[in-house]
C-alpha atoms as a PDB file:
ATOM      1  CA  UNK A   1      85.257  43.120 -16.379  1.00  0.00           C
ATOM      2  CA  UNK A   2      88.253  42.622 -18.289  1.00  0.00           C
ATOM      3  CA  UNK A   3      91.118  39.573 -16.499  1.00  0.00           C
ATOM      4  CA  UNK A   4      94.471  39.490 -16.998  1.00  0.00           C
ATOM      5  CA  UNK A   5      95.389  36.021 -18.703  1.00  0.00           C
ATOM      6  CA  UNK A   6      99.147  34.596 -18.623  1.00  0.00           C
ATOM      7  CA  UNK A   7     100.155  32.268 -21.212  1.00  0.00           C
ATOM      8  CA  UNK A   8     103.066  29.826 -20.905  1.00  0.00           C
ATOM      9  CA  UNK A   9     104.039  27.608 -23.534  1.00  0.00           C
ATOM     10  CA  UNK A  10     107.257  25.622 -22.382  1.00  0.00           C
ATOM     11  CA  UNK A  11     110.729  27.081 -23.574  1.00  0.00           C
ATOM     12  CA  UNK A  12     109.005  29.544 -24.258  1.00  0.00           C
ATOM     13  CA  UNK A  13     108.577  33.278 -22.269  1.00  0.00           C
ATOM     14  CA  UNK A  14     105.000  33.946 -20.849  1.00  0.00           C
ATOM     15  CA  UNK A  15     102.698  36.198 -22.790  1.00  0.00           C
ATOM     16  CA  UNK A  16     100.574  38.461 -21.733  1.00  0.00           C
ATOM     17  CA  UNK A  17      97.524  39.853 -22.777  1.00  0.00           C
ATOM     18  CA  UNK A  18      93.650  41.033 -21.020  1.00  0.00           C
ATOM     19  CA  UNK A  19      90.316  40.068 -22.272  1.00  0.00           C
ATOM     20  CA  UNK A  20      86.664  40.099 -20.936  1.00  0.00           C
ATOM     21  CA  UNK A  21      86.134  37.808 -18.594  1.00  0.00           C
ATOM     22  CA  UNK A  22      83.985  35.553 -20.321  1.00  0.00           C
ATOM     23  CA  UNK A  23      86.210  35.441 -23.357  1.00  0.00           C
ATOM     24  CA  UNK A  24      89.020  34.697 -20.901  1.00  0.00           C
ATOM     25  CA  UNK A  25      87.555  32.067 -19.323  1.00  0.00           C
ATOM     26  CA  UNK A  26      85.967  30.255 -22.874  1.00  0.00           C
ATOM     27  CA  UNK A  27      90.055  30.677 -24.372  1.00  0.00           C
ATOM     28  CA  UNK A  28      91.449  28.942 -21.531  1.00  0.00           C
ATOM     29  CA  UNK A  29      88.449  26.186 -21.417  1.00  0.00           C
ATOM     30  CA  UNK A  30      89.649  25.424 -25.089  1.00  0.00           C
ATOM     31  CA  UNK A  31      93.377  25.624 -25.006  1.00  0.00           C
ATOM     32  CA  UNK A  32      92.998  23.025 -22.213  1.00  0.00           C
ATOM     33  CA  UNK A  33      91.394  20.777 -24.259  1.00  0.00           C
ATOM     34  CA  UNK A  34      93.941  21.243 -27.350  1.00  0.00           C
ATOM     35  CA  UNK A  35      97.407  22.046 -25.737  1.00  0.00           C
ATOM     36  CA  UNK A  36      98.116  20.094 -22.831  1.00  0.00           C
ATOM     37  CA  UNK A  37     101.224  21.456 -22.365  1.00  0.00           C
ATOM     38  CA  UNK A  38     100.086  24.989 -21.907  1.00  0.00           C
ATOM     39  CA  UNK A  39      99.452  26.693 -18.857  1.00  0.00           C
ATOM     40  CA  UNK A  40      96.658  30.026 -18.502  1.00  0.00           C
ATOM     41  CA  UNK A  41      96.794  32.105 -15.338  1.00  0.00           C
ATOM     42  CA  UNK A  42      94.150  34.624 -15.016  1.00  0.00           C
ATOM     43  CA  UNK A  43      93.690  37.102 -12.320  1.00  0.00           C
ATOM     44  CA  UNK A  44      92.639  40.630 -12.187  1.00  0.00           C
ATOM     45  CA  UNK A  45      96.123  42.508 -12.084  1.00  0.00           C
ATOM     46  CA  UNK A  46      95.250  43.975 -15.617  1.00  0.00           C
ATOM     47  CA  UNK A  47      97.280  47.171 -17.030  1.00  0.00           C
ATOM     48  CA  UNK A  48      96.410  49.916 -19.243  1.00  0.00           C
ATOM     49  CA  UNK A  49      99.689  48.693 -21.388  1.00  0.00           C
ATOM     50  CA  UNK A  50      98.710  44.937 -22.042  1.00  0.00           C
ATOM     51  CA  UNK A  51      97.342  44.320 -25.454  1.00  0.00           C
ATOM     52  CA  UNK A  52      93.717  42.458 -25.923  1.00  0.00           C
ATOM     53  CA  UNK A  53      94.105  38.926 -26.544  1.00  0.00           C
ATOM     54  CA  UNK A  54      94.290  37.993 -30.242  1.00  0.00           C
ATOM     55  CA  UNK A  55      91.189  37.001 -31.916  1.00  0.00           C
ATOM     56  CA  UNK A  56      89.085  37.294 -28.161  1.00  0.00           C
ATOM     57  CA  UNK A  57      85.724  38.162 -30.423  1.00  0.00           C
ATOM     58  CA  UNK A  58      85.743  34.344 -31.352  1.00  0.00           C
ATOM     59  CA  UNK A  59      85.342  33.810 -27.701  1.00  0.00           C
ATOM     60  CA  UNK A  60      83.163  36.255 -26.728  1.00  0.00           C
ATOM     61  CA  UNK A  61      79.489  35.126 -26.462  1.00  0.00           C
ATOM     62  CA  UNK A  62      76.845  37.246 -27.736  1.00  0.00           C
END
């Protein structure tokens, strides 16, 4: 299932991108614990325009 993730670094306008969930999920779990300061929505409201998130394979688990 791919998520819809919303990143918002401050000053800064929110990107958007979509990922598998589980690569979704692992990229928020480690921008948490390096950028305090930025905030990841993710939700299911996923278009056929958004672009993957860059570099999801490094979060995908095989």
């Amino acid at each position: 299932m791919q998520m819809h993730l919303v990143i918002e670094f401050p000053e800064l306008p929110p990107l958007h991108f979509r990922a598998d969930a589980g690569a979704a999920r692992a990229f928020r779990a480690e921008m948490a614990r390096w950028h305090r300061h930025v905030s990841i929505r993710l939700d299911d409201a996923v278009l056929p325009t958004m672009r993957p998130l860059p570099c999801h394979r490094l979060f995908e688990k095989t």
